[in-house]
Protein backbone atom coordinates (compact mmCIF):
# COMPACT_ATOMS: atom_id res chain seq x y z
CA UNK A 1 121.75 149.15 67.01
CA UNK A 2 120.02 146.19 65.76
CA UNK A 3 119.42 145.91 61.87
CA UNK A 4 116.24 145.63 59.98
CA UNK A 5 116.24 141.69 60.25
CA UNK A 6 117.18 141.46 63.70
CA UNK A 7 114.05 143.72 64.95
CA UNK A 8 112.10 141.76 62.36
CA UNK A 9 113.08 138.39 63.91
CA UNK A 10 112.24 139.41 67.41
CA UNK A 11 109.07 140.92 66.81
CA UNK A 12 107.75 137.23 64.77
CA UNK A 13 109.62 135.48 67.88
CA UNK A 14 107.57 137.86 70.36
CA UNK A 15 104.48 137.18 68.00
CA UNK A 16 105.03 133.24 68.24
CA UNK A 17 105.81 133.42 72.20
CA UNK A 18 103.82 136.49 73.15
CA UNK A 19 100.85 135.96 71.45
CA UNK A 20 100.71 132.37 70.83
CA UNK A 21 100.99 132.58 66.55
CA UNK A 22 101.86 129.08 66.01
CA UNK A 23 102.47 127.67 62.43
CA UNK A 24 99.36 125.78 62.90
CA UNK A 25 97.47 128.83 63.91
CA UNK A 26 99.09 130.74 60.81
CA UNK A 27 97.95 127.44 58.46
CA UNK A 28 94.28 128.28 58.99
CA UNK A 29 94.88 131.66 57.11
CA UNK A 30 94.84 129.92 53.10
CA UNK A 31 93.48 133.72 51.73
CA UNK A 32 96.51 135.68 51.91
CA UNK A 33 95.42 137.23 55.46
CA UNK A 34 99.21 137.39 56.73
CA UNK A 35 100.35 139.29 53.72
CA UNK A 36 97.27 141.47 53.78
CA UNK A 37 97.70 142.95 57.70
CA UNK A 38 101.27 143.02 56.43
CA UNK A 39 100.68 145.65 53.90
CA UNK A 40 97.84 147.05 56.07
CA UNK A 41 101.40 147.55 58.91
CA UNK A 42 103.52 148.69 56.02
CA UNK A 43 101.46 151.68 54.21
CA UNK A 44 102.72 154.91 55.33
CA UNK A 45 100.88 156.96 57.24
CA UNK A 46 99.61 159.32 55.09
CA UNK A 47 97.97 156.49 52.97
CA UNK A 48 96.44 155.34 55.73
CA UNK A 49 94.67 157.84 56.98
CA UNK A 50 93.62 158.90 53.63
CA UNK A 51 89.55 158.98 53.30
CA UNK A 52 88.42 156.91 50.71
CA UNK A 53 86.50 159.37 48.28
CA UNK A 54 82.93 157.59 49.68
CA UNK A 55 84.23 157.33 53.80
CA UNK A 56 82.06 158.88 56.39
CA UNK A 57 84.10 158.35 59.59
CA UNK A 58 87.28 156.86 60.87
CA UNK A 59 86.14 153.71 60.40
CA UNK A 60 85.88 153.88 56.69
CA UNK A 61 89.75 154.50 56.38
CA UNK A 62 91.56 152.28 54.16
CA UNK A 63 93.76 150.74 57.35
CA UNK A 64 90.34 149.49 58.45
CA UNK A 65 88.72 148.60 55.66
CA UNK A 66 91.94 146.37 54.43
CA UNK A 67 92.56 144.83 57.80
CA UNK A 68 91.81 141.08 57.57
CA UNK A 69 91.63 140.32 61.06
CA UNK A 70 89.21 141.62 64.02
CA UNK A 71 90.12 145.13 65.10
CA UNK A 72 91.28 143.93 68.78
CA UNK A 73 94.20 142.68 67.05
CA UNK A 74 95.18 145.67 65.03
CA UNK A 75 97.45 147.39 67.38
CA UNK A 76 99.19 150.47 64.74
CA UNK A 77 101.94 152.62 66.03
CA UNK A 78 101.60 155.71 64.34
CA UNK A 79 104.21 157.53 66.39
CA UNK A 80 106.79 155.13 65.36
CA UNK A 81 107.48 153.94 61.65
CA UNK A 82 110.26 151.49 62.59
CA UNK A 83 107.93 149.32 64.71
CA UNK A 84 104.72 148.87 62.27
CA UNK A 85 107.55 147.63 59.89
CA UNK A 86 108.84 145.29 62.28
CA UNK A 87 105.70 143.90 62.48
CA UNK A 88 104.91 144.30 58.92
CA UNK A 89 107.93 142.15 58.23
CA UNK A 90 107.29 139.34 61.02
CA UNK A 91 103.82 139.05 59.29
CA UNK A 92 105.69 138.71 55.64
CA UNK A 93 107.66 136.23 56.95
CA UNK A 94 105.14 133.92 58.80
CA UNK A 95 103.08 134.22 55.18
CA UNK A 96 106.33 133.05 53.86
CA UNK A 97 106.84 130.13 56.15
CA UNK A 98 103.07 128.78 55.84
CA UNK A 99 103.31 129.06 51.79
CA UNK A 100 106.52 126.64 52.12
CA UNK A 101 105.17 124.35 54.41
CA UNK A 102 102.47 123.82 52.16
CA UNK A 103 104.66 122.75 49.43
């Protein structure tokens, strides 16, 4: 069984390779974006689908209203905790690496 790091390191190595998530594509986000699908990956689920006292329909969930990116790339697992925290985590880290490169 692979440890919390390991999955974490494969899933930002499948995000870099996969998906094509280069540093300089992750230097264009300067307004936290990373971090913020992060936590948007790393609420549980209950929070997330929690209606927000003034929310109509789906789309007014927190998950969605937080999400920083265009919906086609939020991709939730709902069924399985372990991999919206891998990806959580690969996002915390690439936030990570672009604040120390800009140092």
């Amino acid at each position: 069984m692979k440890t919390g790091i390991q999955l974490i390191e494969a899933e930002r190595e499948r995000q870099e390779l996969g998906e094509g998530w280069t540093d300089e594509h992750d230097d264009q986000h300067t307004k936290g974006e990373l971090a913020q699908a992060a936590a948007v990956y790393a609420l549980p689920i209950d929070i997330k689908r929690m209606r927000q006292p003034i929310a109509v329909n789906a789309t007014e969930r927190l998950e969605f209203l937080m999400w920083p990116f265009d919906m086609d790339w939020y991709k939730p697992t709902p069924d399985d905790r372990i991999r919206e925290l891998e990806k959580a985590g690969a996002l915390i880290a690439a936030e990570i690496d672009r604040l120390q490169r800009q140092k």
